[in-house]
Protein backbone atom coordinates (compact mmCIF):
# COMPACT_ATOMS: atom_id res chain seq x y z
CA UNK A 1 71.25 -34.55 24.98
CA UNK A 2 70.88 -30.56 24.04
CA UNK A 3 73.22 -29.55 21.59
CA UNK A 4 75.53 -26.54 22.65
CA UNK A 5 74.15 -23.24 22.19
CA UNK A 6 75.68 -20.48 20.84
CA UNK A 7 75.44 -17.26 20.42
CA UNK A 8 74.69 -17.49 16.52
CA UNK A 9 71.56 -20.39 16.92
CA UNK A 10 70.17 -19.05 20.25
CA UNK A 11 68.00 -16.69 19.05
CA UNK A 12 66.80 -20.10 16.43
CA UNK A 13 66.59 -22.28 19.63
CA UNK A 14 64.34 -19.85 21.81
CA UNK A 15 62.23 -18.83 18.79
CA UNK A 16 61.47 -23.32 18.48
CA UNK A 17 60.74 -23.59 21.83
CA UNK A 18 58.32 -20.69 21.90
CA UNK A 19 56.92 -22.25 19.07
CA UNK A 20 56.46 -25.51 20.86
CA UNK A 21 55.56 -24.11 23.96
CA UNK A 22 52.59 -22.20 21.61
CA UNK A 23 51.70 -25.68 20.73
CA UNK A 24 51.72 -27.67 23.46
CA UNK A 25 51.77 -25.47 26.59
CA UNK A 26 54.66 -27.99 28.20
CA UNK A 27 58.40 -26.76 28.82
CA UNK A 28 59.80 -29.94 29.00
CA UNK A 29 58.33 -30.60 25.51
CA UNK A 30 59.02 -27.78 24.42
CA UNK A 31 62.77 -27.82 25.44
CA UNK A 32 63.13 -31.24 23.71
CA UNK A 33 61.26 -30.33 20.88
CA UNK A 34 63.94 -27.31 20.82
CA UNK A 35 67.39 -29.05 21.60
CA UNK A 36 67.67 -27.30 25.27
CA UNK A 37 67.70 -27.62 28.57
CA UNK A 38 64.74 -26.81 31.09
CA UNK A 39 67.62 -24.67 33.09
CA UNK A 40 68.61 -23.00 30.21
CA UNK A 41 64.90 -21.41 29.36
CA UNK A 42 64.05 -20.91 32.99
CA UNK A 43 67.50 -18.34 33.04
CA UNK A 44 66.77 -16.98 29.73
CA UNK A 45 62.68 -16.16 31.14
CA UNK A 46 64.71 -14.75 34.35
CA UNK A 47 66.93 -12.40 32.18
CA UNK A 48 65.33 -11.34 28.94
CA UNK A 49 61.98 -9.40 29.40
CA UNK A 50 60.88 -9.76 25.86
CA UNK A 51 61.27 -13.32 26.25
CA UNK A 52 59.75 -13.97 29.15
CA UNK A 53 56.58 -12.37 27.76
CA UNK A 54 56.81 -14.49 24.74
CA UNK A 55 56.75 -17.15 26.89
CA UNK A 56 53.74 -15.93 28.40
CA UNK A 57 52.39 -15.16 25.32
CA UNK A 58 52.83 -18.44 23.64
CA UNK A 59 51.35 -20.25 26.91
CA UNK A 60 47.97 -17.96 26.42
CA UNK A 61 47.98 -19.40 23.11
CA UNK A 62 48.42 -23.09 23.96
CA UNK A 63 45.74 -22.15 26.79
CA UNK A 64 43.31 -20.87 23.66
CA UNK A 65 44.18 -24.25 21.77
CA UNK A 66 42.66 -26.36 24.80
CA UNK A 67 39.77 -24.25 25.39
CA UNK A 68 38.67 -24.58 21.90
CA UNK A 69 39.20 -28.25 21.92
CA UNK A 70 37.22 -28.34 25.50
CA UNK A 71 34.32 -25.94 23.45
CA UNK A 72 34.25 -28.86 20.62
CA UNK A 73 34.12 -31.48 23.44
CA UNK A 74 31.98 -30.31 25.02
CA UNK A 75 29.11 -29.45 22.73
CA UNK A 76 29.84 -33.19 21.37
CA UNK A 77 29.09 -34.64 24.45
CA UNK A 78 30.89 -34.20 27.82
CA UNK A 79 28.31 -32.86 30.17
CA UNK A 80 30.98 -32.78 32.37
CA UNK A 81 33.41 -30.33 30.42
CA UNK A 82 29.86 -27.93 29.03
CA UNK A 83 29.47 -27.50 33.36
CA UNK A 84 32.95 -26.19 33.75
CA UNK A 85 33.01 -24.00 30.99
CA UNK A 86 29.68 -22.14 32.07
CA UNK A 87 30.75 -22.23 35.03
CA UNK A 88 34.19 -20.15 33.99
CA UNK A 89 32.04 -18.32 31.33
CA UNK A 90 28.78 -16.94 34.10
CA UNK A 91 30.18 -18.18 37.34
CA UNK A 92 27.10 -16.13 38.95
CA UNK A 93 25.21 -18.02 37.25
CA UNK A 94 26.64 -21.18 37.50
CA UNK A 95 28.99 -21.23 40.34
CA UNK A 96 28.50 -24.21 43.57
CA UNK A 97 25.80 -22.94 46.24
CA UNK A 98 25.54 -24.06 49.73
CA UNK A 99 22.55 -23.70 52.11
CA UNK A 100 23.98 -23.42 55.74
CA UNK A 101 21.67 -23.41 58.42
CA UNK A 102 22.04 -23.34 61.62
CA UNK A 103 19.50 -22.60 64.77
CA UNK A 104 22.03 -20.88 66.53
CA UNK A 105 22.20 -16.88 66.05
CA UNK A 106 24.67 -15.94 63.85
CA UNK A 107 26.44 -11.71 63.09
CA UNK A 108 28.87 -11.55 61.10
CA UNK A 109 30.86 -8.49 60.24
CA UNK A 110 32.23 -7.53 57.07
CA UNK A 111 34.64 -5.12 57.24
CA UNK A 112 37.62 -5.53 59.22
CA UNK A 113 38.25 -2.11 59.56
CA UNK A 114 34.92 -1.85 62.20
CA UNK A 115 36.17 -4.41 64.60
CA UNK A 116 37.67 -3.32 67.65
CA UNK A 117 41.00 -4.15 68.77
CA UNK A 118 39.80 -6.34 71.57
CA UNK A 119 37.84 -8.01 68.71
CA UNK A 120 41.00 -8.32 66.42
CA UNK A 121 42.69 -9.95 69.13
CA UNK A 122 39.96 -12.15 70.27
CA UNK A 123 39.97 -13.58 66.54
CA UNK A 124 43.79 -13.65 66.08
CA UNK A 125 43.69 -15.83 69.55
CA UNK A 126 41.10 -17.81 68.02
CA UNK A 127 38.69 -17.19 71.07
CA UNK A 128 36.21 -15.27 67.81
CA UNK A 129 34.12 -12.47 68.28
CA UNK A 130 30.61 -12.43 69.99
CA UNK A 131 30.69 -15.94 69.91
CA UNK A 132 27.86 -16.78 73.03
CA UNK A 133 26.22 -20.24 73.47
């Protein structure tokens, strides 16, 4: 169970879980890690601008951690982790393609702003636009 927390260790309590949560990018580790409840952060991060971008903070650094570890994995043998990092790293390159075909004819418009309101309506209805058999 958390130990109280007072006003002359809380800035020592939020200072280890930010540590921990640097580490291992869990609250609920973090918190026990720390001595406090998952309430107790959550109001503090609601509250306290500078530590609710420590918090972020220390999660982009836990993120970092993993990504390196994926990087070593990866080049030591997980095909499977090497495909989703180039695909995060070039995902023009890399990214899932489909080939839909169809025999039917096909427009599609881009821009919502050149549809009609009849057309708006006729998709909002789910009727779609144009659509002709």
């Amino acid at each position: 169970m958390p130990k109280a927390i007072t006003r002359s260790n809380r800035a020592t309590k939020k200072d280890k879980f930010l540590s921990a949560l640097s580490e291992s990018g869990i609250v609920g580790a973090a918190c026990d890690i720390a001595g406090i409840g998952r309430r107790t952060v959550y109001e503090w991060r609601s509250v306290d601008d500078a530590f609710a971008a420590k918090w972020y903070e220390a999660l982009q650094n836990a993120g970092e951690r993993l990504e390196a570890e994926a990087r070593k994995r990866a080049v030591n043998g997980s095909d499977t982790l090497l495909i989703f990092l180039l695909k995060g790293i070039y995902p023009e390159k890399y990214r899932d393609r489909y080939d839909v075909r169809s025999e039917n004819k096909v427009t599609v418009k881009h821009d919502a702003d050149s549809l009609s309101d009849d057309e708006l309506e006729a998709i909002a209805s789910g009727r779609g636009v144009g659509v002709t058999a």
